[in-house]
C-alpha atoms as a PDB file:
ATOM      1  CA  UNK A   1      30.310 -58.381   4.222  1.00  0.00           C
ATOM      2  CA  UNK A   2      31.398 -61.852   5.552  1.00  0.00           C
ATOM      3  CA  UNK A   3      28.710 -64.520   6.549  1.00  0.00           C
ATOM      4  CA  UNK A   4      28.554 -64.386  10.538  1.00  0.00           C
ATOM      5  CA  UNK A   5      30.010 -66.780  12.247  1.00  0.00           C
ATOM      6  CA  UNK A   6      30.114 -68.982  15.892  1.00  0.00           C
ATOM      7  CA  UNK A   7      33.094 -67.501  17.977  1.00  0.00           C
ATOM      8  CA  UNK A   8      34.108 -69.002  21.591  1.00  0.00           C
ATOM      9  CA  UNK A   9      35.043 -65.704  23.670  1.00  0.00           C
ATOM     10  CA  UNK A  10      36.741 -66.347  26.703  1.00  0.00           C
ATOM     11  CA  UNK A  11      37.680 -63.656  28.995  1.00  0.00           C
ATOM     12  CA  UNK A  12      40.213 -63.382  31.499  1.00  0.00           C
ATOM     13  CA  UNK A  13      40.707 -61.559  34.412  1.00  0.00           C
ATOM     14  CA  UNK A  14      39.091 -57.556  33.959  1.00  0.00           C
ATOM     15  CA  UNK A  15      37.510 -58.839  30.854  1.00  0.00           C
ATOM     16  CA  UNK A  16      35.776 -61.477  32.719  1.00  0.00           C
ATOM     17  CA  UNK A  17      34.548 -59.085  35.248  1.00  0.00           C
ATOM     18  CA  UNK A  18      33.172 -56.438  32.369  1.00  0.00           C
ATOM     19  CA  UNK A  19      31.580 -59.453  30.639  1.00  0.00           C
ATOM     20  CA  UNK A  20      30.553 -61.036  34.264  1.00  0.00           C
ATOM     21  CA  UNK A  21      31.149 -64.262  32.708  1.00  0.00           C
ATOM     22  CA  UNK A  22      34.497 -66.571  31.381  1.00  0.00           C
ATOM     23  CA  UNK A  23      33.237 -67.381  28.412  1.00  0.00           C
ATOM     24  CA  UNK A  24      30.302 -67.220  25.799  1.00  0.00           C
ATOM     25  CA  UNK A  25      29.285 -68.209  21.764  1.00  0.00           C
ATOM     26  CA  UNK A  26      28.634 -65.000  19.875  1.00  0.00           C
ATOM     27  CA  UNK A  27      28.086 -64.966  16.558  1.00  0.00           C
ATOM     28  CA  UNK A  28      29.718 -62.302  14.796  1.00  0.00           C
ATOM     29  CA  UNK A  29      31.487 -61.433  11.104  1.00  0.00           C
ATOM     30  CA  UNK A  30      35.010 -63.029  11.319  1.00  0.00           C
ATOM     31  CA  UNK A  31      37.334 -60.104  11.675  1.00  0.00           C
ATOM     32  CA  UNK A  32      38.446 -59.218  15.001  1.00  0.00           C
ATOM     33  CA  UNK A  33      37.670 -55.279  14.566  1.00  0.00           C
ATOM     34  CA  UNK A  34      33.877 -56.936  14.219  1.00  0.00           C
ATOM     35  CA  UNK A  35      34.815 -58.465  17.398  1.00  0.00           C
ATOM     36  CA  UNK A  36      35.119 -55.858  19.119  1.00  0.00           C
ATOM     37  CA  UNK A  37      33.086 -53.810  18.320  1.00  0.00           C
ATOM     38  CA  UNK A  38      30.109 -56.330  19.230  1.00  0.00           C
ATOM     39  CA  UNK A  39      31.913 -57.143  23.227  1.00  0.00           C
ATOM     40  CA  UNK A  40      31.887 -52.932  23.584  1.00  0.00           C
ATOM     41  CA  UNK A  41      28.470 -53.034  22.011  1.00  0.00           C
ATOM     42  CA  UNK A  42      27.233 -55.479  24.871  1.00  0.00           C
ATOM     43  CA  UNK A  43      28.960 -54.600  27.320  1.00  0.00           C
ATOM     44  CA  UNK A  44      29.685 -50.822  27.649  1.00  0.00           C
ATOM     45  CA  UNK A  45      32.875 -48.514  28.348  1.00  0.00           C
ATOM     46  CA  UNK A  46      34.484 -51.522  30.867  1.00  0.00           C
ATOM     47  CA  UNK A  47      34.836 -53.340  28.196  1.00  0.00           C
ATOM     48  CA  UNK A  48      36.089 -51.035  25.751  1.00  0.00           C
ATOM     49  CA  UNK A  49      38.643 -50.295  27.742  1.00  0.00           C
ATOM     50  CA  UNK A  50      39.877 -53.405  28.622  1.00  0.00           C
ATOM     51  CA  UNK A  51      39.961 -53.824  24.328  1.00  0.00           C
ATOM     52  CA  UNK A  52      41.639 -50.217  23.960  1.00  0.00           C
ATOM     53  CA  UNK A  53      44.584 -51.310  26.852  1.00  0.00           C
ATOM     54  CA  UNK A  54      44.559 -55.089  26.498  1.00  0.00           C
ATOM     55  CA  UNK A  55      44.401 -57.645  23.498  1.00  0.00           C
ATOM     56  CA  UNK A  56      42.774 -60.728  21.274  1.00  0.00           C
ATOM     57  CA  UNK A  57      44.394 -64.016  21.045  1.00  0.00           C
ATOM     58  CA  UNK A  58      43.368 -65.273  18.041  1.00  0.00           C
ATOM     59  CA  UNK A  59      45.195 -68.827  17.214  1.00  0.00           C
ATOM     60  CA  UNK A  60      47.636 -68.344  19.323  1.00  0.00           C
ATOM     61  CA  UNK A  61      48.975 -65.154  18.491  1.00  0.00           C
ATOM     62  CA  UNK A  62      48.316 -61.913  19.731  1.00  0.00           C
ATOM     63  CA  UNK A  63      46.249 -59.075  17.696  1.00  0.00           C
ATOM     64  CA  UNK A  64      45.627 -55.819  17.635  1.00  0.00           C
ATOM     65  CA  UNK A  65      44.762 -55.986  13.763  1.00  0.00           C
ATOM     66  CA  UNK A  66      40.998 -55.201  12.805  1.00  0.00           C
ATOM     67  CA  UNK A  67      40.835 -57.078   9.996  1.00  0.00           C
ATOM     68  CA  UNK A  68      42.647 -59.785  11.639  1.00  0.00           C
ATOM     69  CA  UNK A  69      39.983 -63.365  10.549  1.00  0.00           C
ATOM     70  CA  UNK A  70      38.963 -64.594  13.853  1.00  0.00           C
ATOM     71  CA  UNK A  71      37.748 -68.097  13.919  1.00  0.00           C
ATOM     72  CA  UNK A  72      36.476 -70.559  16.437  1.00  0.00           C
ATOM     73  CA  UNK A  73      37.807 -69.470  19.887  1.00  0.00           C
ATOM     74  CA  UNK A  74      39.229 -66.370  20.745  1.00  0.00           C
ATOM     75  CA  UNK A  75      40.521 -65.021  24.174  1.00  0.00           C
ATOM     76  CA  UNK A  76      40.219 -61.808  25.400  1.00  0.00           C
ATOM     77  CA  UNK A  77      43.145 -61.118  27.644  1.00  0.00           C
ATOM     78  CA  UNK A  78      43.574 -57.805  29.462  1.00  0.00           C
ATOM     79  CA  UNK A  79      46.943 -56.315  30.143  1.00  0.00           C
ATOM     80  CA  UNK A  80      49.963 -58.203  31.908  1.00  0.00           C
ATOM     81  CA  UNK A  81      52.427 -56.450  34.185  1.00  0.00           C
ATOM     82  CA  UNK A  82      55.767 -58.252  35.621  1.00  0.00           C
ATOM     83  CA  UNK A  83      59.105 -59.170  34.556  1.00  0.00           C
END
């Protein structure tokens, strides 16, 4: 298993409000299944559903991939409606 590492989270919108904050350093392996798996470990069915409906940004691209290597900053971004 990968060394753990310092991630920025930011969270926008419904993730914000299931993490009640905009942003934190977690320290986590660098895959973004690892990821997640530690934001619904802290912080419950809200947030796992805001993971299971919305997605990572992870350099600038959007990811749905598990084994996707997360790095320093990664945003958590919730659904978008419009057109």
């Amino acid at each position: 298993m990968a060394e753990p590492i310092d991630v920025t989270v930011r969270y926008f919108a419904a993730a914000a409000e299931a993490a009640g904050r905009e942003q934190e350093v977690l320290q986590v392996a660098p895959t973004a299944g690892a990821l997640r798996a530690e934001l619904t470990a802290r912080y419950g069915p809200a947030m796992a559903h805001v993971l299971q409906i919305g997605s990572l940004l992870v350099d600038g691209v959007v990811t749905r991939d598990p084994d996707r290597p997360v790095r320093a900053r990664v945003d958590v971004l919730p659904p978008f409606a419009g057109g």
